[in-house]
C-alpha atoms as a PDB file:
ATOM      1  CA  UNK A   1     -56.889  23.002 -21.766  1.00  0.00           C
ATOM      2  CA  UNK A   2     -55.123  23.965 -18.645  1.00  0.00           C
ATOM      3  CA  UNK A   3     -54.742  21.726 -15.822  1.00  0.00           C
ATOM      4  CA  UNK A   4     -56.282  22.545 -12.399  1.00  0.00           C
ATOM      5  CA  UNK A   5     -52.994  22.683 -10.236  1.00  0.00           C
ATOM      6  CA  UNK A   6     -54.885  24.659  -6.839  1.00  0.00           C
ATOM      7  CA  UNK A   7     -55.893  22.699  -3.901  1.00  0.00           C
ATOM      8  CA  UNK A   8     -59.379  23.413  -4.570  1.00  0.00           C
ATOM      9  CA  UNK A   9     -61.693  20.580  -4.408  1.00  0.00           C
ATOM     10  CA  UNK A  10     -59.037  18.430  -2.193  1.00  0.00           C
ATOM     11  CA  UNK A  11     -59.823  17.533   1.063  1.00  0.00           C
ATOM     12  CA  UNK A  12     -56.988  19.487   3.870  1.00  0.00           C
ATOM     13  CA  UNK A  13     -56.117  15.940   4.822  1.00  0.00           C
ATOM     14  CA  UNK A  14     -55.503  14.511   1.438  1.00  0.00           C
ATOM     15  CA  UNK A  15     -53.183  18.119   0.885  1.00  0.00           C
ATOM     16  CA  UNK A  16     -51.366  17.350   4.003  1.00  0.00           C
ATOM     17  CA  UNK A  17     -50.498  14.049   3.077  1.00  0.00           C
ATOM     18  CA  UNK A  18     -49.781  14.500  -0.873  1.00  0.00           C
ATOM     19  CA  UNK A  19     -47.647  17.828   0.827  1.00  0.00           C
ATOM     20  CA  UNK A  20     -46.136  15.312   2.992  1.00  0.00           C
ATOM     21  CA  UNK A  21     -45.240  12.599   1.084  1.00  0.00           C
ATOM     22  CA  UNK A  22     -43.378  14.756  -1.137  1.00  0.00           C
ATOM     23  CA  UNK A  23     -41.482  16.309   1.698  1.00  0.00           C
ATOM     24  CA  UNK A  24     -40.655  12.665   2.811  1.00  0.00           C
ATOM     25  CA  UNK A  25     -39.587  11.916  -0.795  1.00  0.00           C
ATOM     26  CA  UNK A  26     -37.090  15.375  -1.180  1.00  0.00           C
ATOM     27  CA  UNK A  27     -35.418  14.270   2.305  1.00  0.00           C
ATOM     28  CA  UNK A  28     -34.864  10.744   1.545  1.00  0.00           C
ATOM     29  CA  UNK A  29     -32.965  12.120  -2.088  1.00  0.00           C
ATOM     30  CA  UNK A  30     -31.168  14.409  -0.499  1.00  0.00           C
ATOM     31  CA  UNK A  31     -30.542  12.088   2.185  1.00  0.00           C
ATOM     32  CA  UNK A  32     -29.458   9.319  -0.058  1.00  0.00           C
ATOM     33  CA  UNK A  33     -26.764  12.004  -1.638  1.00  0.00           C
ATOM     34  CA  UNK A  34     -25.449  13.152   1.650  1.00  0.00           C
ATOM     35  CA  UNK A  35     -24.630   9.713   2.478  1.00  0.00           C
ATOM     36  CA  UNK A  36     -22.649   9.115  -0.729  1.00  0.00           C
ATOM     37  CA  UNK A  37     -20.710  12.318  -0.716  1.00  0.00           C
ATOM     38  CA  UNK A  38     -19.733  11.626   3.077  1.00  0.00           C
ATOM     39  CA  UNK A  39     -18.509   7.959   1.991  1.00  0.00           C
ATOM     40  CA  UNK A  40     -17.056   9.228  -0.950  1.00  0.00           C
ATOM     41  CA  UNK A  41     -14.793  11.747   1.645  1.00  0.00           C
ATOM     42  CA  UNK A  42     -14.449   8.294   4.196  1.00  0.00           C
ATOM     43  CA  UNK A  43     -12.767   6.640   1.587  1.00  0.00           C
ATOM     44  CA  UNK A  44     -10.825   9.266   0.514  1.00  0.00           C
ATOM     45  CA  UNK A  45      -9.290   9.809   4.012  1.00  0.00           C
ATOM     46  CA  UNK A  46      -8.876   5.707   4.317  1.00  0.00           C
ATOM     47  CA  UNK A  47      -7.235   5.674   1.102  1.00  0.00           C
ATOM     48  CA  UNK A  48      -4.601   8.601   1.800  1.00  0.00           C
ATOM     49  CA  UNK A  49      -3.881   8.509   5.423  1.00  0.00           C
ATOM     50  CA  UNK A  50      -4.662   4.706   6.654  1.00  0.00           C
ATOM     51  CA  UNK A  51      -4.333   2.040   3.810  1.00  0.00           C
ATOM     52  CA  UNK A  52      -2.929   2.370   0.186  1.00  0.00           C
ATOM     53  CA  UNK A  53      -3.268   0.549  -3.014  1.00  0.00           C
ATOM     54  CA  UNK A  54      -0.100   0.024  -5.946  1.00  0.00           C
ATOM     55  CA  UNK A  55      -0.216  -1.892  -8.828  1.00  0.00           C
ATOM     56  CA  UNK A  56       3.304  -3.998  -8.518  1.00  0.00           C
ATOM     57  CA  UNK A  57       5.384  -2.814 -12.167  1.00  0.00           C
ATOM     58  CA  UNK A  58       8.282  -4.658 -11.489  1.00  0.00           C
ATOM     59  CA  UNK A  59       9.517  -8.151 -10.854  1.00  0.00           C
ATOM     60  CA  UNK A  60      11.650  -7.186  -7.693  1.00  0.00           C
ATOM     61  CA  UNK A  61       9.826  -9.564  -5.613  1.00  0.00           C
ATOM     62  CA  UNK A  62       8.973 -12.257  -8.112  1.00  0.00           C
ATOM     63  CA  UNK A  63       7.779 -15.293  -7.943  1.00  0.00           C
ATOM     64  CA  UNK A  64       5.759 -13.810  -4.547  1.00  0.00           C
ATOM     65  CA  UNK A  65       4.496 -10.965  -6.224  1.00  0.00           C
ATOM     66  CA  UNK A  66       3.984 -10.637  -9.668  1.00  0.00           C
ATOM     67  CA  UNK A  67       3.817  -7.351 -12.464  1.00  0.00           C
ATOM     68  CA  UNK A  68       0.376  -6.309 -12.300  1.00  0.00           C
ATOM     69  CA  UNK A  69      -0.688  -7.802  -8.893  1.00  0.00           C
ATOM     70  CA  UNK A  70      -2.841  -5.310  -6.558  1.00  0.00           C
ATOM     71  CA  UNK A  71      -0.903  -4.650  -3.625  1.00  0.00           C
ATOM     72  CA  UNK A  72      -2.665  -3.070  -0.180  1.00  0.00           C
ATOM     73  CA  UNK A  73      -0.534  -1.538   2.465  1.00  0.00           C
ATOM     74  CA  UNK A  74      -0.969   0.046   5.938  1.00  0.00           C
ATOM     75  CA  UNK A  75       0.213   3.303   6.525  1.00  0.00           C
ATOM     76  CA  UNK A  76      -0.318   3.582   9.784  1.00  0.00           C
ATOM     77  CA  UNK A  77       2.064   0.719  11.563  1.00  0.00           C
ATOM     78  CA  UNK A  78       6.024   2.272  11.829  1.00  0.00           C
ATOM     79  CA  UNK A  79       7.062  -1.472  13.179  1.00  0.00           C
ATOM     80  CA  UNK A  80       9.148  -3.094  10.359  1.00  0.00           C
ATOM     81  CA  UNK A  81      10.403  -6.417  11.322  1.00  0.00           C
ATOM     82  CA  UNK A  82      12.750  -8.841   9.046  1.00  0.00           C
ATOM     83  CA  UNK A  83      11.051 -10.767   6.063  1.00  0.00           C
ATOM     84  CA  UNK A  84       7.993  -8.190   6.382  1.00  0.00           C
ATOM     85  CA  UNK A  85       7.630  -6.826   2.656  1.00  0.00           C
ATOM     86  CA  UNK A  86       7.162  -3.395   2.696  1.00  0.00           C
ATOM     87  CA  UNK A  87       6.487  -0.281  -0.071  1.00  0.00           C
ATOM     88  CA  UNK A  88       9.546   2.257  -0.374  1.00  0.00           C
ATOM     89  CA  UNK A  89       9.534   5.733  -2.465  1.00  0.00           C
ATOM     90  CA  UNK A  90      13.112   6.194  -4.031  1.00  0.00           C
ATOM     91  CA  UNK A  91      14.200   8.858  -6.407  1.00  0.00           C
ATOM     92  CA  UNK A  92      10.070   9.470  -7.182  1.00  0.00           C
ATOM     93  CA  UNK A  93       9.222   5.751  -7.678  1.00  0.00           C
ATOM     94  CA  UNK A  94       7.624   3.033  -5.480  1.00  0.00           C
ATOM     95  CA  UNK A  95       9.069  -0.193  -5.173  1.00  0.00           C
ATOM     96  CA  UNK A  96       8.612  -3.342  -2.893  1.00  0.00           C
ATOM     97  CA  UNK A  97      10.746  -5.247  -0.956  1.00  0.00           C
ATOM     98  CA  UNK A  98      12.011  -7.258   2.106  1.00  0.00           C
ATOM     99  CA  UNK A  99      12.953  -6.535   5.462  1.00  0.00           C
ATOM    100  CA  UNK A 100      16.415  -7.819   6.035  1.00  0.00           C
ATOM    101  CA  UNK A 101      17.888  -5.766   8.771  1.00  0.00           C
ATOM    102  CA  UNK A 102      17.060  -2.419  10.981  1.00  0.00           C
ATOM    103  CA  UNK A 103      19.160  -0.050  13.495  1.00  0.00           C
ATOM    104  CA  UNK A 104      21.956  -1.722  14.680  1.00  0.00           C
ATOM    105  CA  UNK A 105      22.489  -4.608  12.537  1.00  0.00           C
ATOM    106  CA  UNK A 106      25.608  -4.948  10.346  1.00  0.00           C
ATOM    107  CA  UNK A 107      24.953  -6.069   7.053  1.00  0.00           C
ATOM    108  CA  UNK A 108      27.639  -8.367   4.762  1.00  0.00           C
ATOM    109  CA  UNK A 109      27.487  -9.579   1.668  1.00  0.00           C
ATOM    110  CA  UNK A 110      30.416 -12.217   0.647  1.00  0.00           C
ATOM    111  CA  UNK A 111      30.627 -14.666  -1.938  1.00  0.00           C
ATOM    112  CA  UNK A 112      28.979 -17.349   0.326  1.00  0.00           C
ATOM    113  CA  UNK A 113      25.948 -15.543   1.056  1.00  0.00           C
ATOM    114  CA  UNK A 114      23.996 -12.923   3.002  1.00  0.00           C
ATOM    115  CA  UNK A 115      25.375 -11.798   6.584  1.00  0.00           C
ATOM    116  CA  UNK A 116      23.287 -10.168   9.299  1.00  0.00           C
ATOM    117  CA  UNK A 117      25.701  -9.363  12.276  1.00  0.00           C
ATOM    118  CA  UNK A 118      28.119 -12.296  11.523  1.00  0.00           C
ATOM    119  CA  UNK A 119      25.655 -14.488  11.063  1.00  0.00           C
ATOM    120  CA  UNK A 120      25.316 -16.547   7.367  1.00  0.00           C
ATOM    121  CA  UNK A 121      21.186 -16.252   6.973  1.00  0.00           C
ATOM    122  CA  UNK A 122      19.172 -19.401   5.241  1.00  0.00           C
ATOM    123  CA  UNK A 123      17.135 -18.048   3.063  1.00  0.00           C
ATOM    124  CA  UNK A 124      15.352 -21.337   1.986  1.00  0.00           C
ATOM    125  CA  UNK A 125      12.191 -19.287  -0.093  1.00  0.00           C
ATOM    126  CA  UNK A 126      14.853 -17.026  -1.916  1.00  0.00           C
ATOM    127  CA  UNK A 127      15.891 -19.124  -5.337  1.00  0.00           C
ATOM    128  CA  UNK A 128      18.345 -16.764  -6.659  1.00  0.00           C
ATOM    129  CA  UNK A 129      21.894 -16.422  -4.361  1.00  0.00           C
ATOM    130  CA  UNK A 130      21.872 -12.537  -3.085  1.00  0.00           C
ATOM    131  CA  UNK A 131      25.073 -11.023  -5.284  1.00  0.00           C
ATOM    132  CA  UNK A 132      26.740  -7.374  -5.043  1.00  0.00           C
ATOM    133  CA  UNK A 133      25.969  -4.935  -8.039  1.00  0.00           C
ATOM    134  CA  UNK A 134      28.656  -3.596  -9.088  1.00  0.00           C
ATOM    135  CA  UNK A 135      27.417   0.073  -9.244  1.00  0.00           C
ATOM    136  CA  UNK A 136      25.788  -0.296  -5.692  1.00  0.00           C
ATOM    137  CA  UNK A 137      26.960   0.041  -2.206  1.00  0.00           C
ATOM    138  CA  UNK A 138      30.057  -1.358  -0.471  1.00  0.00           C
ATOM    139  CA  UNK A 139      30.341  -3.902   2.221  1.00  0.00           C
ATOM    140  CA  UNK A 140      29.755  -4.182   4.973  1.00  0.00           C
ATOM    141  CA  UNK A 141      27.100  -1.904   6.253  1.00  0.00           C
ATOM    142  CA  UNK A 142      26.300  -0.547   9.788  1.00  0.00           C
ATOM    143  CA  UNK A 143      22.751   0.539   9.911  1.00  0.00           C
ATOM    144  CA  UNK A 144      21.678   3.669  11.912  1.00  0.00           C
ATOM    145  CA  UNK A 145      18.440   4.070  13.847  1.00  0.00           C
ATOM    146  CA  UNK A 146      16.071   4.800  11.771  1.00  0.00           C
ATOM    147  CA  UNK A 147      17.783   2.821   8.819  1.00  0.00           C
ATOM    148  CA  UNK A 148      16.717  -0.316   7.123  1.00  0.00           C
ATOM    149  CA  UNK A 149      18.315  -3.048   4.732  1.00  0.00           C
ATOM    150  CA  UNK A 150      15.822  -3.832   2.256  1.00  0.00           C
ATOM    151  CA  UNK A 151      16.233  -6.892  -0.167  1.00  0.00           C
ATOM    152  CA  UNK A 152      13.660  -7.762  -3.326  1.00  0.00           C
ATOM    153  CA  UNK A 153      13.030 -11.688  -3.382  1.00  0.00           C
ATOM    154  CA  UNK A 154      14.294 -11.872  -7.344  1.00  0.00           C
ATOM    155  CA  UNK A 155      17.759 -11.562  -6.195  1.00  0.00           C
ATOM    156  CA  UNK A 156      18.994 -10.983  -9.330  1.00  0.00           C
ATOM    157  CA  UNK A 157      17.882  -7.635 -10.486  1.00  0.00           C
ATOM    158  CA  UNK A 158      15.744  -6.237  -7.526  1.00  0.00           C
ATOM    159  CA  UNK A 159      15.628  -2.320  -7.002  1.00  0.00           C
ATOM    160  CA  UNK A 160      16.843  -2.903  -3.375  1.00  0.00           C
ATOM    161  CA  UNK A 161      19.383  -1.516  -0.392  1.00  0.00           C
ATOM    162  CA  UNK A 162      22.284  -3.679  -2.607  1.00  0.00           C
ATOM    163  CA  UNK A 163      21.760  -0.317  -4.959  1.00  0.00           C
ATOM    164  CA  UNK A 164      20.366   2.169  -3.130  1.00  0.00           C
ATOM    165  CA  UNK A 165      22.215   1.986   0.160  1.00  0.00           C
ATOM    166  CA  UNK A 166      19.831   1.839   3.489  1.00  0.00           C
ATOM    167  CA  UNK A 167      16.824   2.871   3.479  1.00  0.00           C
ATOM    168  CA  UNK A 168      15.026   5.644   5.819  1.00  0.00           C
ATOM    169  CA  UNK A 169      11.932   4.550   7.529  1.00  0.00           C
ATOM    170  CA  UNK A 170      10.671   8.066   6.307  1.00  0.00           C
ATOM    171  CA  UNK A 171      10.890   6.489   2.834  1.00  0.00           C
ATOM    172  CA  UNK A 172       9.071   3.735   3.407  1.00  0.00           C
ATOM    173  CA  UNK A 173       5.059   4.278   2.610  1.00  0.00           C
ATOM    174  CA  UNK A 174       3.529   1.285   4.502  1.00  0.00           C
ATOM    175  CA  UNK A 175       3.662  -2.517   4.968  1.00  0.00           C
ATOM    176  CA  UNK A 176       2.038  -4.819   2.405  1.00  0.00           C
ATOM    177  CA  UNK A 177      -0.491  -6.961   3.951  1.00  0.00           C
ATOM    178  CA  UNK A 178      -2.278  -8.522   1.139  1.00  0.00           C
ATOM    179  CA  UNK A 179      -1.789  -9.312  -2.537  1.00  0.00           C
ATOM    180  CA  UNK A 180      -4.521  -9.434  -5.032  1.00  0.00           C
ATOM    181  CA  UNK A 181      -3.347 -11.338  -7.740  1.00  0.00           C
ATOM    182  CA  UNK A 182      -4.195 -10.215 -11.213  1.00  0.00           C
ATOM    183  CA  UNK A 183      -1.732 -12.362 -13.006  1.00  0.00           C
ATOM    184  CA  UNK A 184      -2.082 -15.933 -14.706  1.00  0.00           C
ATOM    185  CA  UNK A 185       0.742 -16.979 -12.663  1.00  0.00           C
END
């Protein structure tokens, strides 16, 4: 038996509103999608252009920040200031570290300890003493404008400035401004 799909029989009113209501139905689905695909493309914008994400992969900055912590940076501010951590790209990989000095410091490194323009710096939440590798840079260091003297907190075996020389603001991504910690420790 077929069933009677025409209007016939019906009432206009109850055809405008059945009509209706499914018009009001379609918008609110398509609706509903538009929104989602537009905050999809929102937080693909924030993601790429404002804030980032990295999950830390090395101990450079331990005990801070730990392998496998969730770290969020801002793109956006270019004002680096000492002991801010930051995210640098070197040689195709990220890595995380200190600010230590910018444009127009000199940088030393003696037996004693860490110099910034003569000056022996107390470094009292560092545990490790900052040494020279022997396949890095030589000392001391004049930074240019632009430049920046980067040091990991595990002063032992950080991917830092001690080995890659000064580091180009253009190279760094973004300054870390939280942590997530996804670590026992």
């Amino acid at each position: 038996m077929k069933k009677n799909t025409s209007n016939q029989g019906q009432a206009p009113l109850d055809i405008i509103r059945y009509r209706k209501t499914k018009a009001i139905g379609r918008n609110y689905t398509y609706d509903l999608v538009e929104k989602i695909f537009l905050l999809g493309i929102f937080m693909i914008i924030i993601l790429n252009f404002v804030f980032g994400i990295k999950i830390v992969d090395q101990d450079d900055m331990y005990p801070r920040i730990s392998p496998m912590d969730l770290s969020v940076y801002y793109r956006l501010d270019r004002d680096f200031n000492s002991s801010e951590v930051v995210i640098f790209n070197k040689n195709d990989k990220d890595y995380l570290a200190r600010v230590i000095a910018k444009g127009g410091d000199k940088v030393d490194l003696k037996e004693e300890g860490l110099y910034i323009n003569g000056s022996l710096q107390a470094e009292s939440n560092i545990f490790y003493q900052t040494g020279i590798y022997d396949e890095g840079i030589r000392f001391p260091i004049n930074l240019k404008h632009g430049e920046y003297f980067l040091l990991g907190d595990n002063r032992r075996s950080a991917h830092d400035s001690r080995l890659f020389g000064p580091i180009k603001e253009k190279e760094i991504k973004g300054k870390i401004f939280t942590i997530i910690r996804r670590t026992q420790f």
